[in-house]
C-alpha atoms as a PDB file:
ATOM      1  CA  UNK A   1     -27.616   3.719  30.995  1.00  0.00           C
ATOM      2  CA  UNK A   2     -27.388   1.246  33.930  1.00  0.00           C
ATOM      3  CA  UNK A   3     -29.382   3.010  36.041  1.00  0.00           C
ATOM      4  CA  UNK A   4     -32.591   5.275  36.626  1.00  0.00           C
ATOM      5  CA  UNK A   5     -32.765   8.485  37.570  1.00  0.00           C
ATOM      6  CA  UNK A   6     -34.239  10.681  35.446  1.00  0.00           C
ATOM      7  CA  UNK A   7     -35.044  14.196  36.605  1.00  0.00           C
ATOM      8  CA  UNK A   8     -38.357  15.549  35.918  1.00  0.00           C
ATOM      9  CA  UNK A   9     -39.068  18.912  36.007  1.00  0.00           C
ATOM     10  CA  UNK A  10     -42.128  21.216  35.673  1.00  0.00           C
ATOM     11  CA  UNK A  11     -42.906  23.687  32.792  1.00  0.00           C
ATOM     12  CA  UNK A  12     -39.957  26.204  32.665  1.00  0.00           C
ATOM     13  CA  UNK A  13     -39.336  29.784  30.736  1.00  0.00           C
ATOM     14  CA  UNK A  14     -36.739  30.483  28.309  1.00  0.00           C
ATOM     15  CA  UNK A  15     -33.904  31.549  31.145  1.00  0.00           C
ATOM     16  CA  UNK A  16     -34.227  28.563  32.811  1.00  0.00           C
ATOM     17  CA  UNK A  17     -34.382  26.188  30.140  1.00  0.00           C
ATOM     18  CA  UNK A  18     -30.876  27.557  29.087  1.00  0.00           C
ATOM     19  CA  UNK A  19     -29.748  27.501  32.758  1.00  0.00           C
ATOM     20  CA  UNK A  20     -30.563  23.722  32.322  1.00  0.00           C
ATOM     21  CA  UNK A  21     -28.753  23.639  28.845  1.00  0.00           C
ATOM     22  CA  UNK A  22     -25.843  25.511  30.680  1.00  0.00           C
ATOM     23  CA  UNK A  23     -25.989  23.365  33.136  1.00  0.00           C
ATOM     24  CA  UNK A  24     -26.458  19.532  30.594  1.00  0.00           C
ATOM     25  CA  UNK A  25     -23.217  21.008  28.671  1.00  0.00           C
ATOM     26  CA  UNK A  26     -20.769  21.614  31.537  1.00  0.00           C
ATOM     27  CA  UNK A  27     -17.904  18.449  31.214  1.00  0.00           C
ATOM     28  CA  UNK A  28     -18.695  17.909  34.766  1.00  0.00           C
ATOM     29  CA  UNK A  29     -22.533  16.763  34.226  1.00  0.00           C
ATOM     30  CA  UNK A  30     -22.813  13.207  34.183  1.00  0.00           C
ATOM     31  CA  UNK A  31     -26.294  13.494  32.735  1.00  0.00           C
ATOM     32  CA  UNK A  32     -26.090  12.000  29.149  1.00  0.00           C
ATOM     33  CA  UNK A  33     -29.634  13.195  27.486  1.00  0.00           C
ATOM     34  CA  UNK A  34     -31.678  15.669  27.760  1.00  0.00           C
ATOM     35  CA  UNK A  35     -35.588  15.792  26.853  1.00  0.00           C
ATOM     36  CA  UNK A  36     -36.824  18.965  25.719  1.00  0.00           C
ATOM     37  CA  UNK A  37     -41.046  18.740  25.824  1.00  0.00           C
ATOM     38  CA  UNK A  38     -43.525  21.974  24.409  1.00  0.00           C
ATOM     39  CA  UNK A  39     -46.687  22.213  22.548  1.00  0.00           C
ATOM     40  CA  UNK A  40     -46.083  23.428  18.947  1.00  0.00           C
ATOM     41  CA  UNK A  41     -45.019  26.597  17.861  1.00  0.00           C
ATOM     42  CA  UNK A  42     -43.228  27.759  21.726  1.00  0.00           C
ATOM     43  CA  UNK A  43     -39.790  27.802  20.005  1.00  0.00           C
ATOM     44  CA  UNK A  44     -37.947  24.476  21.325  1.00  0.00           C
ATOM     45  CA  UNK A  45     -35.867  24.208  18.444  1.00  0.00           C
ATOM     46  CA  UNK A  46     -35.365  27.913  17.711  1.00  0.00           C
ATOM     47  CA  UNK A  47     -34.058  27.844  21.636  1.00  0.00           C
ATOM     48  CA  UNK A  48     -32.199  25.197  21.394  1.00  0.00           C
ATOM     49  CA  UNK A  49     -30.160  26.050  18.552  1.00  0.00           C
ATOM     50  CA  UNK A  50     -29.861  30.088  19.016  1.00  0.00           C
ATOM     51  CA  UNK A  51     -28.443  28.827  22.710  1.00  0.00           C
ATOM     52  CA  UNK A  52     -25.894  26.326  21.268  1.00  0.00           C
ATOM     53  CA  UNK A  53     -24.891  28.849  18.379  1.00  0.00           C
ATOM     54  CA  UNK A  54     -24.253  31.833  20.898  1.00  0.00           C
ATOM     55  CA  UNK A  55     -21.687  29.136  23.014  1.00  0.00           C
ATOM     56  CA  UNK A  56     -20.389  28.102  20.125  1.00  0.00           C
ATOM     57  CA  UNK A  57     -21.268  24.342  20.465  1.00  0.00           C
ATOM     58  CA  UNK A  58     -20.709  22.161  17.674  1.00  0.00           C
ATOM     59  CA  UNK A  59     -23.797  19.585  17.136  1.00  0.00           C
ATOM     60  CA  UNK A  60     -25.320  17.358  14.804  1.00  0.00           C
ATOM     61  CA  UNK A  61     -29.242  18.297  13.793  1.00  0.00           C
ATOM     62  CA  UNK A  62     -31.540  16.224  12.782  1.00  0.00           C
ATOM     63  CA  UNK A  63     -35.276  16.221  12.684  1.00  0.00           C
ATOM     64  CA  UNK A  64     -37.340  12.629  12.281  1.00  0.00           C
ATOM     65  CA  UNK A  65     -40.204  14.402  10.523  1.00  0.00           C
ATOM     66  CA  UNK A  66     -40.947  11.316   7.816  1.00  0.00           C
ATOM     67  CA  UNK A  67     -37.935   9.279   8.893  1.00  0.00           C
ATOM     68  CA  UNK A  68     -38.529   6.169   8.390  1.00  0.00           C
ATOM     69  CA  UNK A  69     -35.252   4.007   9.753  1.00  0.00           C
ATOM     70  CA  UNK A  70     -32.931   4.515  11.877  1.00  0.00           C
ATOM     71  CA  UNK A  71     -30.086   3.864   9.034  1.00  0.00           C
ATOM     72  CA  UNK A  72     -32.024   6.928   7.316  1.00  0.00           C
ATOM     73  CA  UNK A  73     -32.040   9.069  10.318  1.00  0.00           C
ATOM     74  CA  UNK A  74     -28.336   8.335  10.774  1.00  0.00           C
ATOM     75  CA  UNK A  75     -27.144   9.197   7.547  1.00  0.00           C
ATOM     76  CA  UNK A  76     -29.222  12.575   7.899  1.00  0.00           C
ATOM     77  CA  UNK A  77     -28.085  13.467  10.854  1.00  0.00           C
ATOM     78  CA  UNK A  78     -24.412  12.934   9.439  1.00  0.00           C
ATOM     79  CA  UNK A  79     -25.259  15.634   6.159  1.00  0.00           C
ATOM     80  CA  UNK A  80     -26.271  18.171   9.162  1.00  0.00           C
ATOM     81  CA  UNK A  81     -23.149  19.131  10.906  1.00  0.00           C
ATOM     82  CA  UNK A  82     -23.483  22.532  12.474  1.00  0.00           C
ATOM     83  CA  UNK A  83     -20.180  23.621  12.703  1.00  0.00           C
ATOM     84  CA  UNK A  84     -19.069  27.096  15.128  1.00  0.00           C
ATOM     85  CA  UNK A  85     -19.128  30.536  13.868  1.00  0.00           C
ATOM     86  CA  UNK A  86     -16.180  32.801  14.636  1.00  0.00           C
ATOM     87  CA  UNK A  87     -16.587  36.553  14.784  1.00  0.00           C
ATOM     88  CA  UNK A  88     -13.268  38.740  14.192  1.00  0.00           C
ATOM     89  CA  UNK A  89     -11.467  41.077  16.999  1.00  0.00           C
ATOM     90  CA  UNK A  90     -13.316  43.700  15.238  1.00  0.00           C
ATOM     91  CA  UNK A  91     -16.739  42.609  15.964  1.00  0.00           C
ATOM     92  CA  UNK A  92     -17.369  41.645  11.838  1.00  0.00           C
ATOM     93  CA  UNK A  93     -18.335  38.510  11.481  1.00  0.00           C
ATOM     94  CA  UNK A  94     -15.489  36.252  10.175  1.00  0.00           C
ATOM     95  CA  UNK A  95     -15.164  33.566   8.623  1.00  0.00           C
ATOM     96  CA  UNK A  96     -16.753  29.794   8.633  1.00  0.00           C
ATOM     97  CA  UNK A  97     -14.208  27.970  11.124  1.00  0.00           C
ATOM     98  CA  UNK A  98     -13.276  25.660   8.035  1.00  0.00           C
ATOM     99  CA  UNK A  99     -11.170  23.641   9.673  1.00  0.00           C
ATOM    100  CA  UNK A 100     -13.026  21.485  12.145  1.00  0.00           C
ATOM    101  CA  UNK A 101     -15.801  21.452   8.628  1.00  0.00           C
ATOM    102  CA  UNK A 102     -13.207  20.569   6.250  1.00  0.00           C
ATOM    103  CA  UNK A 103     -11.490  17.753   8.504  1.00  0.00           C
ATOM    104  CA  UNK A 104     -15.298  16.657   8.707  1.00  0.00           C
ATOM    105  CA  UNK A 105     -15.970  16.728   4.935  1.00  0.00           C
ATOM    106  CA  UNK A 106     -12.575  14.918   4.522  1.00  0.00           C
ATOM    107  CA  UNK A 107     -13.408  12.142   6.939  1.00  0.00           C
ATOM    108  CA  UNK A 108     -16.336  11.789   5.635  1.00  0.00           C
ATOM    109  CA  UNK A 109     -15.419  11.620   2.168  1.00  0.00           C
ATOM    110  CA  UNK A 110     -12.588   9.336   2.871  1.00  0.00           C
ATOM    111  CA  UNK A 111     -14.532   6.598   5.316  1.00  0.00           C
ATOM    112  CA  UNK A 112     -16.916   6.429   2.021  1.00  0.00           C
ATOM    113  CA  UNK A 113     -14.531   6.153  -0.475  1.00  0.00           C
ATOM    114  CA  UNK A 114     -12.891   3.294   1.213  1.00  0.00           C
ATOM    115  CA  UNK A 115     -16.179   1.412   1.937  1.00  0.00           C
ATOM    116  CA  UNK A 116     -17.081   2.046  -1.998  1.00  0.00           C
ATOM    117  CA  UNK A 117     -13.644   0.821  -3.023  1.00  0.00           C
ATOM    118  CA  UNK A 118     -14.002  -2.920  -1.386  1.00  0.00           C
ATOM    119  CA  UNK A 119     -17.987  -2.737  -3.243  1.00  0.00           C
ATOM    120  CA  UNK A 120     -18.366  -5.566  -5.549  1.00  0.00           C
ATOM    121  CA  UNK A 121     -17.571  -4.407  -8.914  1.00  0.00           C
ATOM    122  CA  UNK A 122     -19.828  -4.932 -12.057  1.00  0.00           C
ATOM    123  CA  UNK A 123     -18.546  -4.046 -15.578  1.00  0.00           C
ATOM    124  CA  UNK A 124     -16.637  -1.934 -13.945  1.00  0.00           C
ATOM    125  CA  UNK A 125     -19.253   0.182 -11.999  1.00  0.00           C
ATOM    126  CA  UNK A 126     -20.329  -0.436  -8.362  1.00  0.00           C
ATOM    127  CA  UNK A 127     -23.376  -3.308  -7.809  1.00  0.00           C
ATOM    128  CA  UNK A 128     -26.456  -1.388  -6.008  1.00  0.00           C
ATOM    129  CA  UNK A 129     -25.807  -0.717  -1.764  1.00  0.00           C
ATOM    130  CA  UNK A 130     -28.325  -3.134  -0.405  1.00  0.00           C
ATOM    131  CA  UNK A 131     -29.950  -2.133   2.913  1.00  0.00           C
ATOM    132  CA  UNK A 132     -27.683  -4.374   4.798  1.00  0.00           C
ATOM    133  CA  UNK A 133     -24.936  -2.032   3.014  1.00  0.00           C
ATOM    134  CA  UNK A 134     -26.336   0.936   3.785  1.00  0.00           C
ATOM    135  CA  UNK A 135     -26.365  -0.176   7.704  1.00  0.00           C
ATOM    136  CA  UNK A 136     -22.734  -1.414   7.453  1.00  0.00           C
ATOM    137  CA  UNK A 137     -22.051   2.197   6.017  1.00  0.00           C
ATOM    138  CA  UNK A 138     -24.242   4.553   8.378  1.00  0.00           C
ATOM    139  CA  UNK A 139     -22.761   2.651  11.775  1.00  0.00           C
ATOM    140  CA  UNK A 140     -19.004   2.726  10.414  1.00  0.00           C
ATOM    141  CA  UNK A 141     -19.226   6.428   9.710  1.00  0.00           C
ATOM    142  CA  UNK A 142     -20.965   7.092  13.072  1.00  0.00           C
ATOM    143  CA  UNK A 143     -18.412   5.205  14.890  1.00  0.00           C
ATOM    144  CA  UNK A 144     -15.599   7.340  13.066  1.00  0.00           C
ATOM    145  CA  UNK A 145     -17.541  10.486  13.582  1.00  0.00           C
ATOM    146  CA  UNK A 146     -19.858  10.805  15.996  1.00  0.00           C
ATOM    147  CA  UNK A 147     -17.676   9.619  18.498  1.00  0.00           C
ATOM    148  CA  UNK A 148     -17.671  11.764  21.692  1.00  0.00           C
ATOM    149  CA  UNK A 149     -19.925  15.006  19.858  1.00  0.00           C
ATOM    150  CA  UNK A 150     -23.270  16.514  20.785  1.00  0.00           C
ATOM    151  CA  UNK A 151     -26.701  15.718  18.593  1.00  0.00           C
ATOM    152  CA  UNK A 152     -29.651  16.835  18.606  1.00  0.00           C
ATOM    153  CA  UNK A 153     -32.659  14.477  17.666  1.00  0.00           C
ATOM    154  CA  UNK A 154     -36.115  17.184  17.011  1.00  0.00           C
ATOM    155  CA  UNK A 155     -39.586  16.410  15.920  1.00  0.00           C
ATOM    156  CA  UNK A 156     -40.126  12.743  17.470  1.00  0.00           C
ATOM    157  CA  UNK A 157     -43.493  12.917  17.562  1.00  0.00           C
ATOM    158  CA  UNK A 158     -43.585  13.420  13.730  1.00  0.00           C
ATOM    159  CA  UNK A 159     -41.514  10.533  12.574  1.00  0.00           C
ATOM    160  CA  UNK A 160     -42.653   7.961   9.883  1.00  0.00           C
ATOM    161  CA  UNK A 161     -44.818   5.290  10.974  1.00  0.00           C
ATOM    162  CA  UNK A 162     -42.418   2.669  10.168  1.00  0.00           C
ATOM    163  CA  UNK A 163     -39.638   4.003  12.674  1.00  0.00           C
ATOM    164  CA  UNK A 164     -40.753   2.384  15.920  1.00  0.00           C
ATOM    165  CA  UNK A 165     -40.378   4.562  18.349  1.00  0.00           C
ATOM    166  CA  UNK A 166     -38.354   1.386  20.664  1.00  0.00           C
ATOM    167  CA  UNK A 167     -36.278   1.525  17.677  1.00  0.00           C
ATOM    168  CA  UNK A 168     -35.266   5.265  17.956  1.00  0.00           C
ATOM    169  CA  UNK A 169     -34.791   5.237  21.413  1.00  0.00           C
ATOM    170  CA  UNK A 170     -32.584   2.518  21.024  1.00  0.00           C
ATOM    171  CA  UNK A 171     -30.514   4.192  18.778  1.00  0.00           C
ATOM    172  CA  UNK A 172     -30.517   6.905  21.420  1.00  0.00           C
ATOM    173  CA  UNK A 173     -28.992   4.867  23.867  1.00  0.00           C
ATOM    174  CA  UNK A 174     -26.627   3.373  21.389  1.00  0.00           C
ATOM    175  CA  UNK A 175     -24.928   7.136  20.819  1.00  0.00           C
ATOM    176  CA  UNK A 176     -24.859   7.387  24.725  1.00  0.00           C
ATOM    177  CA  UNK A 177     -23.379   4.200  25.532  1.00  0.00           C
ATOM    178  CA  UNK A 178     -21.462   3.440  22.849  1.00  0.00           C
ATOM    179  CA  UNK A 179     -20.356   6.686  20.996  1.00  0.00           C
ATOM    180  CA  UNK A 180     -20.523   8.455  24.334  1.00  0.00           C
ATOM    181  CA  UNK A 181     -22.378  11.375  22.682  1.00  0.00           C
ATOM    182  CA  UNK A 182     -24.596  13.625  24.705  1.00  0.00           C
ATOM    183  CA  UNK A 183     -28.229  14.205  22.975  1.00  0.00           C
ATOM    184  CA  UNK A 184     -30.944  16.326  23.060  1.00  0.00           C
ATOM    185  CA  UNK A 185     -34.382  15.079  22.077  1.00  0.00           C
ATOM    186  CA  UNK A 186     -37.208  17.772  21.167  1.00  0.00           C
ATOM    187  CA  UNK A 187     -40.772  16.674  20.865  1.00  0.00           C
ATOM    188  CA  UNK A 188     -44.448  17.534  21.283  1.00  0.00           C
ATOM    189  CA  UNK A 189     -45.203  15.188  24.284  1.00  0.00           C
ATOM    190  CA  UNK A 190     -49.267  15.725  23.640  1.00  0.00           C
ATOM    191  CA  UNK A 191     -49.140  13.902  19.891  1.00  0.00           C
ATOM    192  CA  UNK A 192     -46.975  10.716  21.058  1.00  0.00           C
ATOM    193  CA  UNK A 193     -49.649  10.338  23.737  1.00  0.00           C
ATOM    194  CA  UNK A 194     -52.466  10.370  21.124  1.00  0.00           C
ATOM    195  CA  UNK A 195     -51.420   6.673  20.335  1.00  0.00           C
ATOM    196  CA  UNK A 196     -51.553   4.182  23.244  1.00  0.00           C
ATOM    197  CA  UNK A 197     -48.898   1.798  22.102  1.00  0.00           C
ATOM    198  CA  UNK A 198     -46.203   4.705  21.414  1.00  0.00           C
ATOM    199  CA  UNK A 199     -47.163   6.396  24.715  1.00  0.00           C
ATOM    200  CA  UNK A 200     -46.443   3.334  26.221  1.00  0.00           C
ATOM    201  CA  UNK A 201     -42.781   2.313  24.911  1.00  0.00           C
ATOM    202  CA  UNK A 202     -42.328   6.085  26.072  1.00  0.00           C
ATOM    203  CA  UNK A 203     -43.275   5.328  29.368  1.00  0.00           C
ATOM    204  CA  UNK A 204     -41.086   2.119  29.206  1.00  0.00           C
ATOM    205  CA  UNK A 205     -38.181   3.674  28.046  1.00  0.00           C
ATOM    206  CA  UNK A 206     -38.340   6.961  29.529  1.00  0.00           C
ATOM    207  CA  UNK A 207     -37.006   6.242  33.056  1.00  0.00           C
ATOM    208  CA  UNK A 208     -33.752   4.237  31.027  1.00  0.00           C
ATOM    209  CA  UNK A 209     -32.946   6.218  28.268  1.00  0.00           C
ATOM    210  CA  UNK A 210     -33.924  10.148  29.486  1.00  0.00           C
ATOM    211  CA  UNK A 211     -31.731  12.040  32.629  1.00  0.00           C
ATOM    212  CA  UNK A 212     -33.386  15.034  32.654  1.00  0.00           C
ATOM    213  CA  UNK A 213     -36.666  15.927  31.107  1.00  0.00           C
ATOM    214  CA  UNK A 214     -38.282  19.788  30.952  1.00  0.00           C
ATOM    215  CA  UNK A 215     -41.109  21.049  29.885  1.00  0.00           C
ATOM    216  CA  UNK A 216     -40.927  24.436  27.859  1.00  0.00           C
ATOM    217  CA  UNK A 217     -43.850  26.740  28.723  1.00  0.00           C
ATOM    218  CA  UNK A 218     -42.585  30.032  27.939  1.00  0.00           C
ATOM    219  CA  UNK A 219     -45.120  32.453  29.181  1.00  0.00           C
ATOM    220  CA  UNK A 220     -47.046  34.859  26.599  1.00  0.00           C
ATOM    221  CA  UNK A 221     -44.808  37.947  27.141  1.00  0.00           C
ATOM    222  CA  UNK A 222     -41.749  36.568  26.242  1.00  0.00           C
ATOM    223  CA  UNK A 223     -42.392  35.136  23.417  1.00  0.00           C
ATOM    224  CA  UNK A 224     -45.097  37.724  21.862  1.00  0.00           C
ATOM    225  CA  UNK A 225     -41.793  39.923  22.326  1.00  0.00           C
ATOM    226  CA  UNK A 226     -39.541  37.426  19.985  1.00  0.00           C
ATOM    227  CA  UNK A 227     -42.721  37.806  17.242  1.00  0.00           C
ATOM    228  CA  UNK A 228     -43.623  41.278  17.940  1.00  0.00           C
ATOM    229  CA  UNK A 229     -40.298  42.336  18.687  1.00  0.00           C
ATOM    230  CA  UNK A 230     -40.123  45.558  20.944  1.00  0.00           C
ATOM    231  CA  UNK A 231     -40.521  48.564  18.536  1.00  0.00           C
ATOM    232  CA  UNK A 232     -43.199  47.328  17.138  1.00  0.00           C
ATOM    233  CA  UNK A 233     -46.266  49.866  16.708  1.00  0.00           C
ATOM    234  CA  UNK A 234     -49.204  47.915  17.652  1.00  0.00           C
ATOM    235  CA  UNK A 235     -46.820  45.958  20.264  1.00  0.00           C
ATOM    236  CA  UNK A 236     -48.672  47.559  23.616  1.00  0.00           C
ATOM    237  CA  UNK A 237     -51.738  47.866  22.043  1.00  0.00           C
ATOM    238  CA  UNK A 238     -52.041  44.052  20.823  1.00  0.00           C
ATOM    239  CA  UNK A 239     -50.687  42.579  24.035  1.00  0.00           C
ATOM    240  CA  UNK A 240     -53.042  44.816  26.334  1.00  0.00           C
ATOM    241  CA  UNK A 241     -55.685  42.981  24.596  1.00  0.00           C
ATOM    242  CA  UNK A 242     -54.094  39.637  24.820  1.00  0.00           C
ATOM    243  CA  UNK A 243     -54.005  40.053  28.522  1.00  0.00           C
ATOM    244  CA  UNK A 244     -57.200  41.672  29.043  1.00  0.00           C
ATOM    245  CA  UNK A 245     -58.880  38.923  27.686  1.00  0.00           C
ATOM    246  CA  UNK A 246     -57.108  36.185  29.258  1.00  0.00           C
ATOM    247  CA  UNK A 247     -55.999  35.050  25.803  1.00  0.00           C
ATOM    248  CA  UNK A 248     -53.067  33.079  26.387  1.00  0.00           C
ATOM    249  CA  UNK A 249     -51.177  32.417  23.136  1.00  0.00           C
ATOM    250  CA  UNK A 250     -47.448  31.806  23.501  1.00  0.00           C
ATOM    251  CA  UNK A 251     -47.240  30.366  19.785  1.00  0.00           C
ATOM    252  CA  UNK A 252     -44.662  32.187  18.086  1.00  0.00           C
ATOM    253  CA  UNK A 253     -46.315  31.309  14.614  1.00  0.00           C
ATOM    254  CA  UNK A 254     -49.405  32.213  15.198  1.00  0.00           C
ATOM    255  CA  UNK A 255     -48.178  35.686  16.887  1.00  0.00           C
ATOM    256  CA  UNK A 256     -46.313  36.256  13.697  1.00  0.00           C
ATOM    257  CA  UNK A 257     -49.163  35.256  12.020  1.00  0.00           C
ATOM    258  CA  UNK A 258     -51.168  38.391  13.803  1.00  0.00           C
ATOM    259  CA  UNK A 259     -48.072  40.615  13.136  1.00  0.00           C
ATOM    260  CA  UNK A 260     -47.465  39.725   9.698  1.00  0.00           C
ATOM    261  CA  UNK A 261     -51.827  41.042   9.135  1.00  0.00           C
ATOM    262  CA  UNK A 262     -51.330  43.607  11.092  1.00  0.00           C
ATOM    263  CA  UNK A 263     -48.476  45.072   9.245  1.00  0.00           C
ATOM    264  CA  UNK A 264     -49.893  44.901   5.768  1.00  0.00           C
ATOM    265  CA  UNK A 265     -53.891  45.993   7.084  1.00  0.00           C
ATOM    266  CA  UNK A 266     -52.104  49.479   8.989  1.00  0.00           C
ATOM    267  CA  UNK A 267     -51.708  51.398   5.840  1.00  0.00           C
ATOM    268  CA  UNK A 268     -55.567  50.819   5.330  1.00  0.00           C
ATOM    269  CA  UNK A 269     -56.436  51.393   8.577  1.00  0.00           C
ATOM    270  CA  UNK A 270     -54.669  54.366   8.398  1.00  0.00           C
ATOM    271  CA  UNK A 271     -56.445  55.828   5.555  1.00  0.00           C
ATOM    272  CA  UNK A 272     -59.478  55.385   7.754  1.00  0.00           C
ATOM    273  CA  UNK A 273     -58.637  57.450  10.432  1.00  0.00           C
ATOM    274  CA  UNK A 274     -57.979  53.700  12.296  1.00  0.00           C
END
C-alpha cells in the first residue's frame, strides 16, 4: 500500500463487527485488509467464519499457530480452501458446490504435476524438493490461485518463533499488492505486545500494511447467550449472578466450561433438593 491511512476503531460488539465485515467485502471498498483484535476465547474466528459462511464468501483459512515460514504458511493456507455451501429451493441442505472445489483441486493438481514433471530425475524417481523448490512451488501456485480471492490469516500472535513477524506481514502485503487479495488478520493484540521487538515491527508496519483495525469486545450477554444458549435451565439464574457480582466474563470457553459442569452436577443437585 502506497499510502497510510489506517482506520482505528474502538472495541466493538458482534453487530458491528459484521457491519464492518459487510462493509470490508462490498466491491466498492477500497480498503484491502482488515485487522480483527480480541482477548482469547471472545469468538474472533468463530465470527469471522459463521459471517463469511452465511454470505456465502469463498476464503482461504489459515492459522500461524507453529508456522514457522512463510513458504509453510503458504502451502497451508492453499490445503484450506473453504469453498460455499448451497442450500436447495426446498430449504434441505444441498449439495457441496463442487464445481468452483473441483476446478480448485484440478488446478491445483495440475500446476504441481507440471512443476514435478521438469524435477530432476534420479533412477527414475524425483531428487528431494529443496527449500528453494518448495518456494519456487508455493509462489507459482499462489500466483495461479490466489489471484484476486479473500484469506484469512488467524492466530498471529501464536506463530513459531522462527517466522518473523516483518516476514509475515510482508507476505501480507505481497497478497494485497501483488495477488490483489483482500485479507483478514485475527490476533490477540495483548501477547504480541508481551515481546518488545515484535510489538515494535507491529507498530512499524501497522500504519502500511493494516486499513482498518477493530477491536472485538463483545459484551458478557451476548456471548454467555452463544455458550448458554437461550433455553438453557440455569441460563437466568447463572447470568443474574454474573451481573450481580460484576463478574465480567465474555470468554465463550470458559462459559462453556461453567455450562458443560453445570449440566452434568444438576442431576445431583437435584437429588438434593438443589
Amino acid at each position: 500500500m502506497t499510502e497510510s491511512k489506517n482506520k482505528l476503531k474502538p472495541g466493538l460488539e458482534r453487530r458491528e463487527i459484521e457491519k464492518v465485515l459487510e462493509s470490508f467485502l462490498d466491491l466498492k471498498s477500497e480498503d484491502k485488509v482488515l485487522a480483527i483484535k480480541g482477548d482469547w476465547g471472545v469468538g474472533k474466528t468463530h465470527l469471522v467464519k459463521e459471517f463469511l459462511r452465511k454470505n456465502e464468501k469463498e476464503y482461504y483459512y489459515d492459522s500461524v499457530f507453529g508456522v514457522s515460514s512463510v513458504d509453510e504458511l503458504k502451502m497451508k493456507l492453499l490445503s484450506n480452501f473453504q469453498p460455499v455451501f448451497k442450500k436447495e429451493e426446498n430449504g434441505f441442505l444441498g449439495k457441496l458446490t463442487l464445481g468452483r472445489s473441483v476446478k480448485y483441486t484440478k488446478e491445483n493438481s495440475e500446476i504441481i504435476g507440471k512443476i514435478i514433471e521438469k524435477a530432476p530425475m534420479i533412477g527414475g524417481i524425483v531428487s528431494a524438493v529443496t527449500s528453494s523448490g518448495i518456494s519456487l512451488i508455493s509462489n507459482i501456485i499462489i500466483s495461479k490461485l490466489l489471484k484476486g480471492q479473500l484469506v484469512c490469516i488467524d492466530d498471529i500472535e501464536r506463530k513459531s518463533e522462527k517466522l518473523q513477524l516483518d516476514e509475515l506481514l510482508g507476505f501480507i502485503e505481497s497478497l494485497v499488492e501483488d495477488q490483489k487479495c483482500k485479507v483478514i488478520l485475527i490476533y490477540y493484540e495483548d501477547r504480541i505486545y508481551e515481546d518488545a521487538k515484535v510489538k515494535k515491527i507491529l507498530e512499524e508496519y501497522r500504519e502500511k500494511v493494516i486499513d482498518i483495525e477493530i477491536k472485538f469486545q463483545p459484551s458478557v450477554d451476548e456471548n454467555f447467550y452463544i455458550a448458554f444458549g437461550e433455553n438453557d435451565p440455569d441460563e437466568k439464574f447463572i447470568l443474574d449472578y454474573l451481573t450481580r457480582e460484576g463478574i465480567q466474563t465474555n470468554n465463550i470457553r470458559v462459559l462453556k466450561k461453567l455450562q458443560w459442569n453445570l449440566k452434568n452436577l444438576r442431576p445431583y443437585m437435584e437429588n438434593y433438593g438443589i
